[in-house]
N, C-alpha and C. Protein backbone atom coordinates (compact mmCIF):
# COMPACT_ATOMS: atom_id res chain seq x y z
N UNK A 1 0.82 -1.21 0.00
CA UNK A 1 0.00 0.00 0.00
C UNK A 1 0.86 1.26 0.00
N UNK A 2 2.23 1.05 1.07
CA UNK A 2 3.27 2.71 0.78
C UNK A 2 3.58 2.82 -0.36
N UNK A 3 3.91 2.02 -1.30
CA UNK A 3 4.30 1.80 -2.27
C UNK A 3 3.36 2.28 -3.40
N UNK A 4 2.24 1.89 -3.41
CA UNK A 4 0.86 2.75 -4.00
C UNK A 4 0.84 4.11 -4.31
N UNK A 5 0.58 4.46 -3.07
CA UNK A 5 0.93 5.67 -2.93
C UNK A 5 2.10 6.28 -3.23
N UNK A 6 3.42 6.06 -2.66
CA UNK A 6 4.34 6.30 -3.45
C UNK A 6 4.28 6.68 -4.69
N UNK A 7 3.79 5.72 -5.52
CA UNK A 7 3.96 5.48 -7.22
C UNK A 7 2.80 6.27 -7.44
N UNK A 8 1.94 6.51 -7.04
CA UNK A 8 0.40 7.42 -7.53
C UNK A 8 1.03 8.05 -8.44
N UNK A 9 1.28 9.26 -8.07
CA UNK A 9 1.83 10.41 -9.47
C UNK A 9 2.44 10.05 -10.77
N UNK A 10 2.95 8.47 -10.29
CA UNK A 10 3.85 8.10 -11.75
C UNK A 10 2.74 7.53 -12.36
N UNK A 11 1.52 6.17 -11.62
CA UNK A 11 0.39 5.81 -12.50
C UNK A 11 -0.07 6.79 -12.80
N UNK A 12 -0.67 7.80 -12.73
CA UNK A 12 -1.36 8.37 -12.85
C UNK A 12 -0.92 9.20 -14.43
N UNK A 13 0.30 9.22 -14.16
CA UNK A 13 0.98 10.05 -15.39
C UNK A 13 0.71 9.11 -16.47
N UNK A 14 1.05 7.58 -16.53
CA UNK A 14 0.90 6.58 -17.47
C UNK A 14 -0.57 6.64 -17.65
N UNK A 15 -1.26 6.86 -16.83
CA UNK A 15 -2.60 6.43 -17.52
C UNK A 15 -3.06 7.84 -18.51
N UNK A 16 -2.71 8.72 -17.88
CA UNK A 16 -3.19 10.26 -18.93
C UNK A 16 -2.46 10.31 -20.13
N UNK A 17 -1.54 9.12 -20.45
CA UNK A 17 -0.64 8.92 -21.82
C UNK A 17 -1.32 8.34 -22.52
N UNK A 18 -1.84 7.03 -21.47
CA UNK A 18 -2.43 5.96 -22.34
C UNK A 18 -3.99 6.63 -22.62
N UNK A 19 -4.58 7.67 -21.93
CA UNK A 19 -5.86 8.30 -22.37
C UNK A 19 -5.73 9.06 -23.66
N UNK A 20 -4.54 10.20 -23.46
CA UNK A 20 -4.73 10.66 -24.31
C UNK A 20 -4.71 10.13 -25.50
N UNK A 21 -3.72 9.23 -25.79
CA UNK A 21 -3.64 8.75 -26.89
C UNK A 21 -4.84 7.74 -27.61
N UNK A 22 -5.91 7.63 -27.27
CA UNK A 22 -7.65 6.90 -27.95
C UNK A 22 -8.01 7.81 -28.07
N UNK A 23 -7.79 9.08 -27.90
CA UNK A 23 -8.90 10.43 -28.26
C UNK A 23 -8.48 10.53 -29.53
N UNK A 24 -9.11 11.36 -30.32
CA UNK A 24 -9.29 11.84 -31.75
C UNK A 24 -8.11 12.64 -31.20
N UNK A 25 -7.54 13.39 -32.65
CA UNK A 25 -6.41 14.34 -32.85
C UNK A 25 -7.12 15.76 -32.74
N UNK A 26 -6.18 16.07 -32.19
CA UNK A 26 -6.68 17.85 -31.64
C UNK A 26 -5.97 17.89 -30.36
N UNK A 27 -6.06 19.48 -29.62
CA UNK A 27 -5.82 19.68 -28.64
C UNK A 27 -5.93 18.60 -27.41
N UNK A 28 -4.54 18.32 -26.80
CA UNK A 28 -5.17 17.52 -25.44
C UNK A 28 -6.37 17.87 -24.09
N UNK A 29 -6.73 17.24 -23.79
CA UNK A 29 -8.27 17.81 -23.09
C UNK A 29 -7.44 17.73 -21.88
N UNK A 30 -8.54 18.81 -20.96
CA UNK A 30 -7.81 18.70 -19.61
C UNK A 30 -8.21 17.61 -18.72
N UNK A 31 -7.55 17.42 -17.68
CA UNK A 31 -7.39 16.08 -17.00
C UNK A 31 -8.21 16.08 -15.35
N UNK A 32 -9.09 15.28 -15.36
CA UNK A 32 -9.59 15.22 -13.55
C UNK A 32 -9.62 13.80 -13.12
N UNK A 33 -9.14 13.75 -12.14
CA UNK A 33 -8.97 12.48 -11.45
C UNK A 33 -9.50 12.25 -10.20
N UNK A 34 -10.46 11.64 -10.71
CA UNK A 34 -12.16 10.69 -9.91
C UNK A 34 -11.52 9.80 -9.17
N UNK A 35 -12.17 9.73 -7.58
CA UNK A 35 -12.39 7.84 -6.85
C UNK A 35 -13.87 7.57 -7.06
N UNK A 36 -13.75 6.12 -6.87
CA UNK A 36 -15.27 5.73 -7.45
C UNK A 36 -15.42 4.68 -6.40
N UNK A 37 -16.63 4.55 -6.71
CA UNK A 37 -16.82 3.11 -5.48
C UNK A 37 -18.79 3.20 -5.45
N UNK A 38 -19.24 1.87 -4.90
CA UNK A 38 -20.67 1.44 -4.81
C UNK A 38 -21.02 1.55 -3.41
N UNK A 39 -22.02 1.99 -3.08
CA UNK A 39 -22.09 1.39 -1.30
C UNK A 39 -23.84 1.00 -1.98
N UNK A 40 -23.87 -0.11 -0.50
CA UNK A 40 -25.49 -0.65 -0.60
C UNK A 40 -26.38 -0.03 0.63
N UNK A 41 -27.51 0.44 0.21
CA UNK A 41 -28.37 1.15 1.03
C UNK A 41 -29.41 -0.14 1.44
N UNK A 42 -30.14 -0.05 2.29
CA UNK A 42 -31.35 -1.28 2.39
C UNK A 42 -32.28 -0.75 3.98
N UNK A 43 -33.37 -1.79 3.91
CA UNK A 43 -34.38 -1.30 5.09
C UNK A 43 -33.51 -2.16 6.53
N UNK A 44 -32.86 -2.72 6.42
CA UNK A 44 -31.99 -3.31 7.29
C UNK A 44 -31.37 -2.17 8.19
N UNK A 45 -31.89 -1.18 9.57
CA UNK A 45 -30.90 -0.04 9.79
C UNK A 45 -29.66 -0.32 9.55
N UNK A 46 -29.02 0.64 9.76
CA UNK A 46 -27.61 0.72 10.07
C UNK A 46 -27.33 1.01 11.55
N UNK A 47 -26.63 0.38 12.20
CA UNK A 47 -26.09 0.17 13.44
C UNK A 47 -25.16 0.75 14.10
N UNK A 48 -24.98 1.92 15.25
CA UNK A 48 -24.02 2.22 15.76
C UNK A 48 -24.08 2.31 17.11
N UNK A 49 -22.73 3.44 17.65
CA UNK A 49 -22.62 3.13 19.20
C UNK A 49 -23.51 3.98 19.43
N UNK A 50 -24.42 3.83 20.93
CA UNK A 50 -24.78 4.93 21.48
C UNK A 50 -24.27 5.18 22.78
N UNK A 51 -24.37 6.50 23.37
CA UNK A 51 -23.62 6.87 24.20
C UNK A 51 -25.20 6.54 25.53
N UNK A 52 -24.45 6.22 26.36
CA UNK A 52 -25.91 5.64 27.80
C UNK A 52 -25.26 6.24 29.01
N UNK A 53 -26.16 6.51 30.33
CA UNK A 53 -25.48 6.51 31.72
C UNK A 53 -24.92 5.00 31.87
N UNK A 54 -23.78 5.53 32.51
CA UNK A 54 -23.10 4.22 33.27
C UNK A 54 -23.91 3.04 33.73
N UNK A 55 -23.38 1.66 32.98
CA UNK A 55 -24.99 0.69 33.68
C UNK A 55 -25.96 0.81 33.08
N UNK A 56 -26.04 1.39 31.98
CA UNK A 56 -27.59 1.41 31.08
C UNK A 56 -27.23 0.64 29.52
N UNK A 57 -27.99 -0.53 29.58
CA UNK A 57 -27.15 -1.17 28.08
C UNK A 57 -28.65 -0.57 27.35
N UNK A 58 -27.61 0.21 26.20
CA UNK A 58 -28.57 1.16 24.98
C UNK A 58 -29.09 0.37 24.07
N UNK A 59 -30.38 0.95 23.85
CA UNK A 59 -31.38 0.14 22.85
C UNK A 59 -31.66 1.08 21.74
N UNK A 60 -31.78 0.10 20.58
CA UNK A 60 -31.83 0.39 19.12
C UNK A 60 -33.26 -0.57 18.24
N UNK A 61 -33.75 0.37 17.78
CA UNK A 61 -35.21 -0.31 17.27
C UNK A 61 -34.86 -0.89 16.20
N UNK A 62 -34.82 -1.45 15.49
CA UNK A 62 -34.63 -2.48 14.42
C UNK A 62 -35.29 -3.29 13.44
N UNK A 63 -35.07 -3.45 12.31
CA UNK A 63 -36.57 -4.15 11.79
C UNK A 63 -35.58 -5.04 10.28
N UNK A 64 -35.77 -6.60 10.54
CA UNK A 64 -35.17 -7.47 9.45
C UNK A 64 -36.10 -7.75 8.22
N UNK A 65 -35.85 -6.69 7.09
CA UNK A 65 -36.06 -6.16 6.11
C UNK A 65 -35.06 -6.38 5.32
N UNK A 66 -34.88 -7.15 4.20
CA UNK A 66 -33.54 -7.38 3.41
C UNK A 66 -33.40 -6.72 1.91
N UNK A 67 -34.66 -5.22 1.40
CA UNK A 67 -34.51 -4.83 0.27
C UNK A 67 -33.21 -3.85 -0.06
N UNK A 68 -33.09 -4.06 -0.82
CA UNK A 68 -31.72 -2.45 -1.14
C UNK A 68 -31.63 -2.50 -2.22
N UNK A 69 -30.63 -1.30 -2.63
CA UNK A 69 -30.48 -0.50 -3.65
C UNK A 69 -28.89 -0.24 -3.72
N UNK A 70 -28.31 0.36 -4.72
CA UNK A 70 -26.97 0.61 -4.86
C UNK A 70 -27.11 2.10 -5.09
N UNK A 71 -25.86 2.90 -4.38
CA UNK A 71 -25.61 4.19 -5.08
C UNK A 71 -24.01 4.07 -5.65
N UNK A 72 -24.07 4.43 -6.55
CA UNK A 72 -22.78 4.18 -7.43
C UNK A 72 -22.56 5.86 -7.63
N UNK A 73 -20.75 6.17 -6.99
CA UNK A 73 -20.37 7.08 -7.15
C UNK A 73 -18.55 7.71 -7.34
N UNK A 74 -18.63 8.80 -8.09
CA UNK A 74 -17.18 8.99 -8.47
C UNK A 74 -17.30 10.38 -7.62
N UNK A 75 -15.94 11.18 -7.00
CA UNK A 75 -16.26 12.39 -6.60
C UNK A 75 -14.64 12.56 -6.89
N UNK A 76 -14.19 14.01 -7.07
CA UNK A 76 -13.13 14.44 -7.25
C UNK A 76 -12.26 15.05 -5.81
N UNK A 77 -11.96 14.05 -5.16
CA UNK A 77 -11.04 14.76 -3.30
C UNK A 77 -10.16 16.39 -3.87
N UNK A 78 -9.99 16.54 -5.00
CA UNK A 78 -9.24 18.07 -5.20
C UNK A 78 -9.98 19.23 -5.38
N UNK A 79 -10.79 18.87 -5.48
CA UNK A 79 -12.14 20.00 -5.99
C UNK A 79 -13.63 19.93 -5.19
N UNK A 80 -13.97 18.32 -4.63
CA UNK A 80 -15.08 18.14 -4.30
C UNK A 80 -16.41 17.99 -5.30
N UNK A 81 -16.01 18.15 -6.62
CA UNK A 81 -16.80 18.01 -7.79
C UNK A 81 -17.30 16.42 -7.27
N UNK A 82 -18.69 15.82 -7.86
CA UNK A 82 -19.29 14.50 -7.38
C UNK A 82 -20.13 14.32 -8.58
N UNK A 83 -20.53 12.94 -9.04
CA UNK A 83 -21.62 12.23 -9.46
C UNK A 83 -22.41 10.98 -9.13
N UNK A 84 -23.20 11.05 -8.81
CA UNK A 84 -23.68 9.53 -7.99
C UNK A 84 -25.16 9.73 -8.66
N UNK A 85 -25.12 7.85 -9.08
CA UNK A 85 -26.24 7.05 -9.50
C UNK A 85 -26.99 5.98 -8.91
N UNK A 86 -28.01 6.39 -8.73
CA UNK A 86 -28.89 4.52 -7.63
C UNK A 86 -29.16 4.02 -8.44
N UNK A 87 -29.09 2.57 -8.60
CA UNK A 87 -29.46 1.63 -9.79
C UNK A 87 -29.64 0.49 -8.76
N UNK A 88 -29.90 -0.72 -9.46
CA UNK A 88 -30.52 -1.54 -8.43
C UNK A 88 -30.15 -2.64 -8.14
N UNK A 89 -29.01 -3.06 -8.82
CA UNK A 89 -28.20 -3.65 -8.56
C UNK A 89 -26.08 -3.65 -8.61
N UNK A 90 -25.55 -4.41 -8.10
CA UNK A 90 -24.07 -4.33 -8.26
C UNK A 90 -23.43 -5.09 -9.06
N UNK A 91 -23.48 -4.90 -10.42
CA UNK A 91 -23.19 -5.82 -11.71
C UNK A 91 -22.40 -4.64 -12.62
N UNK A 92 -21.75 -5.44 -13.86
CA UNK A 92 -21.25 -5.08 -14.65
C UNK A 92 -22.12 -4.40 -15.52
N UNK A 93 -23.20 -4.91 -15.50
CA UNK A 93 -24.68 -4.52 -16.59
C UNK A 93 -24.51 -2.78 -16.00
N UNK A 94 -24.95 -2.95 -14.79
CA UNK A 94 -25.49 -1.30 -14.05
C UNK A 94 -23.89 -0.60 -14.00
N UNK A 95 -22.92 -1.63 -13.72
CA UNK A 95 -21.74 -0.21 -14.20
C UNK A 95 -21.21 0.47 -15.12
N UNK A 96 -21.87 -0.19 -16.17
CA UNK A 96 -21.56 0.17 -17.90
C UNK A 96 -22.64 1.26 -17.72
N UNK A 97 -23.79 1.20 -17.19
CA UNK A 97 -24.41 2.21 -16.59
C UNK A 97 -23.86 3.87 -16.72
N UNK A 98 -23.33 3.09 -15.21
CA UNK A 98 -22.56 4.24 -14.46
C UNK A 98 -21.76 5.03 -15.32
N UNK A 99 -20.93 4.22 -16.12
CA UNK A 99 -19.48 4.92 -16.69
C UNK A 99 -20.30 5.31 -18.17
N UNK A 100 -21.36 5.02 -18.69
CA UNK A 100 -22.05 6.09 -20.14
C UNK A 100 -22.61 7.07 -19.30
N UNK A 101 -22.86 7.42 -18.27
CA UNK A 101 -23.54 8.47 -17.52
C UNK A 101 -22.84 9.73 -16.96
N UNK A 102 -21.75 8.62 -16.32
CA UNK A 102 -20.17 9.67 -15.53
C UNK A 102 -19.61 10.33 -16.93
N UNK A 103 -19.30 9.39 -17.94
CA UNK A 103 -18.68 9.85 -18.89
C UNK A 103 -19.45 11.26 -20.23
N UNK A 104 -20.63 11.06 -19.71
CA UNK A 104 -21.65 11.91 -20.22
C UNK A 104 -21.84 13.70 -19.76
N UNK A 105 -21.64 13.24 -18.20
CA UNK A 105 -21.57 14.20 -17.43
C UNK A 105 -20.41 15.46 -17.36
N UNK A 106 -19.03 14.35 -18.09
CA UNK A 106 -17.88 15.11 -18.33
C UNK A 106 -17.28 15.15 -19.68
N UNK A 107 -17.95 15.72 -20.37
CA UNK A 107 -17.80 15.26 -21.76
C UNK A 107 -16.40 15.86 -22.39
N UNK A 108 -15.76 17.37 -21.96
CA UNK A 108 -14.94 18.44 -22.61
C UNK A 108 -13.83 17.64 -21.80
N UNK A 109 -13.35 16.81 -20.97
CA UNK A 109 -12.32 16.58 -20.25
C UNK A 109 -12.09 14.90 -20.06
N UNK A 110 -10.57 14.36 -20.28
CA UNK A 110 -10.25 13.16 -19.88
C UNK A 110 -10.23 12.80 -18.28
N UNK A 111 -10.58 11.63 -18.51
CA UNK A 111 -11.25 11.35 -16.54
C UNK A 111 -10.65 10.11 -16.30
N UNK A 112 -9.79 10.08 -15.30
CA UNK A 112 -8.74 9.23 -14.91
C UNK A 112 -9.57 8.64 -13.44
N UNK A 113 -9.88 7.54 -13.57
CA UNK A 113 -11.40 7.00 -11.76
C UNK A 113 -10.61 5.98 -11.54
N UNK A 114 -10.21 6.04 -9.94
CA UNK A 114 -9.40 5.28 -9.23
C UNK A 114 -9.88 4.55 -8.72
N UNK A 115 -10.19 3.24 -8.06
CA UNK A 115 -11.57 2.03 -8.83
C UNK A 115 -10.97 1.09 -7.71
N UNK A 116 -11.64 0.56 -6.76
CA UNK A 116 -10.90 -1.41 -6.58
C UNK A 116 -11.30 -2.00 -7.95
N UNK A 117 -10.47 -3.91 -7.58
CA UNK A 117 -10.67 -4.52 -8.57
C UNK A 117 -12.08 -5.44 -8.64
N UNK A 118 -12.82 -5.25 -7.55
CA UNK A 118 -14.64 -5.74 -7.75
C UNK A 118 -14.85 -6.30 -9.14
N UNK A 119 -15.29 -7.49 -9.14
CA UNK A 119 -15.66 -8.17 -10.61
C UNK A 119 -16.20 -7.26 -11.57
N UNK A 120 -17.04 -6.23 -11.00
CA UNK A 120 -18.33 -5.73 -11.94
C UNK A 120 -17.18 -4.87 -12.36
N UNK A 121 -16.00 -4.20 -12.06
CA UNK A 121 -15.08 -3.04 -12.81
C UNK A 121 -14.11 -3.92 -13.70
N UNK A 122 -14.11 -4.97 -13.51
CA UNK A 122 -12.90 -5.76 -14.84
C UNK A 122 -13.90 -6.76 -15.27
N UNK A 123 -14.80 -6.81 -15.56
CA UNK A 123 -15.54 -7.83 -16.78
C UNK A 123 -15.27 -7.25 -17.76
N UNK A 124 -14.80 -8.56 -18.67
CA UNK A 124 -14.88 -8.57 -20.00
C UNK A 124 -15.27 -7.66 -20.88
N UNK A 125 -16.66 -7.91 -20.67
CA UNK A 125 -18.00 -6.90 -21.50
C UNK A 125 -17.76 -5.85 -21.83
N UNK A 126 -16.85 -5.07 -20.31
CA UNK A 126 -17.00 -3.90 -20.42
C UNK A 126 -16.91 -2.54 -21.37
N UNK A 127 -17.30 -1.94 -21.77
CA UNK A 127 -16.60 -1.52 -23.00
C UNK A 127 -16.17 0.34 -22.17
N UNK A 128 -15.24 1.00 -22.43
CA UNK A 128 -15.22 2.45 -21.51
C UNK A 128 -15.41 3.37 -21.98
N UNK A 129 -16.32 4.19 -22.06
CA UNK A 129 -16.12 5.37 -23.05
C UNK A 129 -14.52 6.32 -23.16
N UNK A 130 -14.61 6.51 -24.15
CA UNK A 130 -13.58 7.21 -25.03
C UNK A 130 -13.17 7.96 -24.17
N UNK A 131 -13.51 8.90 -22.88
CA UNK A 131 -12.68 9.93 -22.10
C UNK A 131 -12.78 9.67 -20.52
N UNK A 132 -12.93 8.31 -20.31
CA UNK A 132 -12.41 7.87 -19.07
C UNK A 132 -11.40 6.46 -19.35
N UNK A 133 -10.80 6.43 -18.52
CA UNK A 133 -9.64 5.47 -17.71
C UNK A 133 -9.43 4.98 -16.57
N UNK A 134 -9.39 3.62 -16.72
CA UNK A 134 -9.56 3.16 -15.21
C UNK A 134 -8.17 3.08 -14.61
N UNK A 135 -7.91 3.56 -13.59
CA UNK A 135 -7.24 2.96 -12.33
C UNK A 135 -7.30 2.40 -11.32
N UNK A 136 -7.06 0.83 -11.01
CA UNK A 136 -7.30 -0.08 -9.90
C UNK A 136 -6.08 0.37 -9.08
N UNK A 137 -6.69 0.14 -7.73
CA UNK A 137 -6.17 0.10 -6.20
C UNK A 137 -5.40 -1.29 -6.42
N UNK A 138 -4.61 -1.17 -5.47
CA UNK A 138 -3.67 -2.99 -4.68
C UNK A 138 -5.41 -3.77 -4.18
N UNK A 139 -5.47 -4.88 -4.49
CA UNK A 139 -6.33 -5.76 -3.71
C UNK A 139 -6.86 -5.84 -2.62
N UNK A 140 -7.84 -5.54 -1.68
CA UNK A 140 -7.98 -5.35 -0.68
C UNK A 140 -7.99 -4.11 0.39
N UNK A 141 -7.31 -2.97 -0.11
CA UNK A 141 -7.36 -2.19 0.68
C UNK A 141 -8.41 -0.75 0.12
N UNK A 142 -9.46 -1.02 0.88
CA UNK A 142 -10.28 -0.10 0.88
C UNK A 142 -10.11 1.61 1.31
N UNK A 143 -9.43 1.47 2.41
CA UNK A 143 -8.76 2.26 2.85
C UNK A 143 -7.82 3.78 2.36
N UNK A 144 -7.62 3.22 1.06
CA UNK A 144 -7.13 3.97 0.18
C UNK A 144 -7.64 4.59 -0.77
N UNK A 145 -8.69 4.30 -0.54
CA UNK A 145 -9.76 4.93 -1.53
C UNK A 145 -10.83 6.18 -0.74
N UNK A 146 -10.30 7.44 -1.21
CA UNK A 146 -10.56 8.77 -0.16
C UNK A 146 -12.65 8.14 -0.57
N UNK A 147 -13.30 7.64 -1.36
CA UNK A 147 -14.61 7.80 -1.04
C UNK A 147 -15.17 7.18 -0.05
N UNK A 148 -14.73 6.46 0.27
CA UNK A 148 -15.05 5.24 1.24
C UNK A 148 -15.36 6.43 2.59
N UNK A 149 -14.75 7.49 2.66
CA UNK A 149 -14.70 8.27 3.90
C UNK A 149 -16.25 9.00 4.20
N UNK A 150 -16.50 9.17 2.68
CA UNK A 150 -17.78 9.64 2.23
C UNK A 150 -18.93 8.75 2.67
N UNK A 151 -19.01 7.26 1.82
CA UNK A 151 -19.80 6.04 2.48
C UNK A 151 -20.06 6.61 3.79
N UNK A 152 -18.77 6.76 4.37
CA UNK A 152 -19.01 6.39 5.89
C UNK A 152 -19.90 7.35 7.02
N UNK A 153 -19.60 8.72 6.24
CA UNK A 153 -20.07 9.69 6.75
C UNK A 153 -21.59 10.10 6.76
N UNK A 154 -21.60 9.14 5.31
CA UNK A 154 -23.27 9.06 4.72
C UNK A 154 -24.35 7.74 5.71
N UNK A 155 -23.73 6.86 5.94
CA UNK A 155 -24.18 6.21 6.21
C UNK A 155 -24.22 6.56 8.08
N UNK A 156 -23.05 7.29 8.71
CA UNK A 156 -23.24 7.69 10.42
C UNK A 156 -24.71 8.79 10.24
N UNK A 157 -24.80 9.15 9.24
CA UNK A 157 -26.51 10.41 9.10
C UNK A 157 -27.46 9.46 9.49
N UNK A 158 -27.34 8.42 8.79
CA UNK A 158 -28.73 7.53 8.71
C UNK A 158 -28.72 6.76 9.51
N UNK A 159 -27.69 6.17 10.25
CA UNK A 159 -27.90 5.53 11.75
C UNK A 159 -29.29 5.21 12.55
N UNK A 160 -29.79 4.04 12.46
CA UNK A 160 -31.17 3.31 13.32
C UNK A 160 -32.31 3.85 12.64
N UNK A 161 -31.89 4.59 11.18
CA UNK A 161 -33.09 5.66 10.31
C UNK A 161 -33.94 4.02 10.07
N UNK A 162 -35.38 4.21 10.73
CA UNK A 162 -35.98 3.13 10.23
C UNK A 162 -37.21 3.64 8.74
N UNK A 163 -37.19 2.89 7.68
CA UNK A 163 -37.79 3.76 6.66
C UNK A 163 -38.65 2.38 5.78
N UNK A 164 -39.95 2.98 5.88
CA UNK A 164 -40.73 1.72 5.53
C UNK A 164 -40.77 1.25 4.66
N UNK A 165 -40.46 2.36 3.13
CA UNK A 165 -40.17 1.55 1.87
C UNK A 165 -38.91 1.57 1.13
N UNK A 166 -38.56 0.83 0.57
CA UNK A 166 -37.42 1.43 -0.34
C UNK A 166 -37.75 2.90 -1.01
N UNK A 167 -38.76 3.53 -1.32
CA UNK A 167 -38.87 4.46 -2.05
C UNK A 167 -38.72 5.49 -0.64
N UNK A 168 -39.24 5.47 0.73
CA UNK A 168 -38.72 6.09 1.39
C UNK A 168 -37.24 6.59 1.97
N UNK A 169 -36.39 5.40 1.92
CA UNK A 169 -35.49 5.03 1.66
C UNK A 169 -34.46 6.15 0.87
N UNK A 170 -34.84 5.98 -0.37
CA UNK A 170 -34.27 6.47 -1.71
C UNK A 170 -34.24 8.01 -1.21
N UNK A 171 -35.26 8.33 -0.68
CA UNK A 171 -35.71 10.34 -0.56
C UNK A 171 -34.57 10.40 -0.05
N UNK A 172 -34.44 9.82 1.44
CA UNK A 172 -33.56 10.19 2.57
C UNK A 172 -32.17 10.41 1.83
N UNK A 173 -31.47 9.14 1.58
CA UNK A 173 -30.44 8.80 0.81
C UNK A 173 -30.56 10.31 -0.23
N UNK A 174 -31.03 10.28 -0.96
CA UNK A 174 -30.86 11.23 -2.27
C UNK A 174 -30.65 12.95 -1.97
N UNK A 175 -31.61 12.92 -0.76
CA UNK A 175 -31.56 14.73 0.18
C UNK A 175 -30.24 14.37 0.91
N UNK A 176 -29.56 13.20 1.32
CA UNK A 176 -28.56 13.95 2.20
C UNK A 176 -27.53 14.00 1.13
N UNK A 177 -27.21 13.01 -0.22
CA UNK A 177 -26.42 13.48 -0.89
C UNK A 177 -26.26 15.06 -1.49
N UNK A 178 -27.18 15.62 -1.79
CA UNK A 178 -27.84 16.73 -2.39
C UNK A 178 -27.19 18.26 -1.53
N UNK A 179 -27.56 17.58 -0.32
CA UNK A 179 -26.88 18.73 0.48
C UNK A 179 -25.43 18.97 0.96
N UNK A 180 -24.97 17.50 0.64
CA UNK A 180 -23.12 17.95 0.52
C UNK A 180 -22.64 19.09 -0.30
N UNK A 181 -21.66 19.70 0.13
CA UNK A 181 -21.21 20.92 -0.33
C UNK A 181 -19.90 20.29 -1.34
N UNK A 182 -19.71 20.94 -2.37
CA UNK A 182 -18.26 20.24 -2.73
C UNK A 182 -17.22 20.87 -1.65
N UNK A 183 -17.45 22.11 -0.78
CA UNK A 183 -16.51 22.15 0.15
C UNK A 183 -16.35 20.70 1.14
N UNK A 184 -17.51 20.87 2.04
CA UNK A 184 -18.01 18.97 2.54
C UNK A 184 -17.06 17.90 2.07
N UNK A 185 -17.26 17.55 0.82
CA UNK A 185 -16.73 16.55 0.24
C UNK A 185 -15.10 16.91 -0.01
N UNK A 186 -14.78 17.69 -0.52
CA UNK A 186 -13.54 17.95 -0.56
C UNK A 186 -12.61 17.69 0.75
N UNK A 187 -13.43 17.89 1.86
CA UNK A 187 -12.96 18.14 2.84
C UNK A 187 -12.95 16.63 3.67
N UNK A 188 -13.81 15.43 3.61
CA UNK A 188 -13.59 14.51 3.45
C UNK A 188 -13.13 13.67 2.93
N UNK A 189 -12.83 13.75 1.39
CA UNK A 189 -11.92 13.21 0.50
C UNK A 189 -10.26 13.00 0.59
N UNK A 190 -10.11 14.50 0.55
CA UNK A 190 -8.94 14.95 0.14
C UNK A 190 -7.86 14.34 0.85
N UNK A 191 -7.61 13.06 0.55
CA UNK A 191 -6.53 12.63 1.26
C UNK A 191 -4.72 13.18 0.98
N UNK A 192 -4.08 13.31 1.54
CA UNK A 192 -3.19 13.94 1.48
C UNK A 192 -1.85 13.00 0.63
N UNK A 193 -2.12 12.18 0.45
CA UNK A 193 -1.16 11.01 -0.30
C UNK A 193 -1.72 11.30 -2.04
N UNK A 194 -3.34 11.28 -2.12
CA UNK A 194 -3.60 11.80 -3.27
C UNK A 194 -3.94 13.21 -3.92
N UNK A 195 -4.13 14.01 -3.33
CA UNK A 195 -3.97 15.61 -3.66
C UNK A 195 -2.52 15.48 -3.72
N UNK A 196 -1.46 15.52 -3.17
CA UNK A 196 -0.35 15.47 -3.75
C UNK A 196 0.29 14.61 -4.93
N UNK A 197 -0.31 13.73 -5.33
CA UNK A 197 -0.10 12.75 -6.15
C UNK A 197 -0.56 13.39 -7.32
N UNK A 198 -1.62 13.98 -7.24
CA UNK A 198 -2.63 15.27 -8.49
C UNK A 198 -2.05 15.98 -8.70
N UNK A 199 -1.67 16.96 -7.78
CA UNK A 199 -0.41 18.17 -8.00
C UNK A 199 0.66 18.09 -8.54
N UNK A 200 0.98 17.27 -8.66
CA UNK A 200 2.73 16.45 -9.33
C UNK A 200 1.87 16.23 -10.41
N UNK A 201 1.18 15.68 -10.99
CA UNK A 201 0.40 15.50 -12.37
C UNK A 201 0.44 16.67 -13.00
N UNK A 202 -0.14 17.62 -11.90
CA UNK A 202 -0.74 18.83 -13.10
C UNK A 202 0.21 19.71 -12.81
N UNK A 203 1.39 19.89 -12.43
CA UNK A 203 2.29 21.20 -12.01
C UNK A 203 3.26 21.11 -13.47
């Protein structure tokens, strides 16, 4: 993983070579570099600590409900720029999805999305549009991936949120994304191994 990091600025440089070069001839486009990642929402709460008087074991209402949904999202930790999609499942089908949508969204600029290796991001099938590029993480470490910080932050809001339908569900989820600030996000993202890794790219 030091080593990852370490090398960031140099992948990163190889992959904006290997982008530019599938684009049509003309001016090189400018460059932003996305983390991406899925989290699963469902009527199942989400579970945390609560704080009790001394001697009081804390209670949490609960209800075993097994529907969900996916939000699939890329956000930029240097800027706080974001795009996120709910689709309804975690497949290659719905991420070909994702990436004609992300790639839609950024059409004037090459987009470099820093990705684990999850089946649904290396199938076969996949085909990428013309102004994104994938970059996979080392195996296993989630950790390194500044969105995951986001997940996490999204998901401490909704804590014991009990919500009767999936479509109720969806509101909650969709208003608290809505109201992140790209300051917010930036400010959660921005890990300091990769904003510097960006800066060496673009200086």
């Amino acid at each position: 993983m030091a080593t990852f990091q370490e090398n960031l600025s140099n992948l990163l440089q190889e992959q904006l070579t290997a982008g530019q070069s599938t684009l049509q001839p003309g001016p090189e486009r400018p460059v932003r570099i996305f983390c991406q990642d899925e989290s699963r929402f469902g009527l199942l709460p989400i579970q945390r600590r609560r704080i009790t008087l001394t001697g009081v074991k804390p209670l949490g209402t609960v209800q075993y409900r097994f529907e969900t949904f996916y939000v699939y999202g890329a956000v930029e930790p240097t800027t706080g720029e974001n795009f996120f999609l709910e689709l309804p499942y975690l497949n290659s089908i719905n991420f070909q999805i994702f990436l004609k949508e992300f790639s839609h969204c950024y059409p004037e600029t090459l987009n470099i999305v820093l990705m684990d290796n999850g089946s649904c991001h290396t199938a076969k099938s996949l085909v990428l549009p013309h102004n994104v590029v994938c970059l996979f993480l080392p195996p296993y470490s989630p950790e390194l991936n500044p969105i995951e910080r986001l997940w996490r932050d999204m998901k401490d809001q909704l804590a014991w949120l009990l919500a009767g339908t999936l479509a109720e569900l969806e509101h909650h989820v969709e208003r608290l994304i809505t109201h992140y600030t790209k300051a917010a996000i930036r400010s959660l993202t921005s890990y300091p191994y990769f904003v510097d890794a960006v800066n060496a790219l673009c200086s």
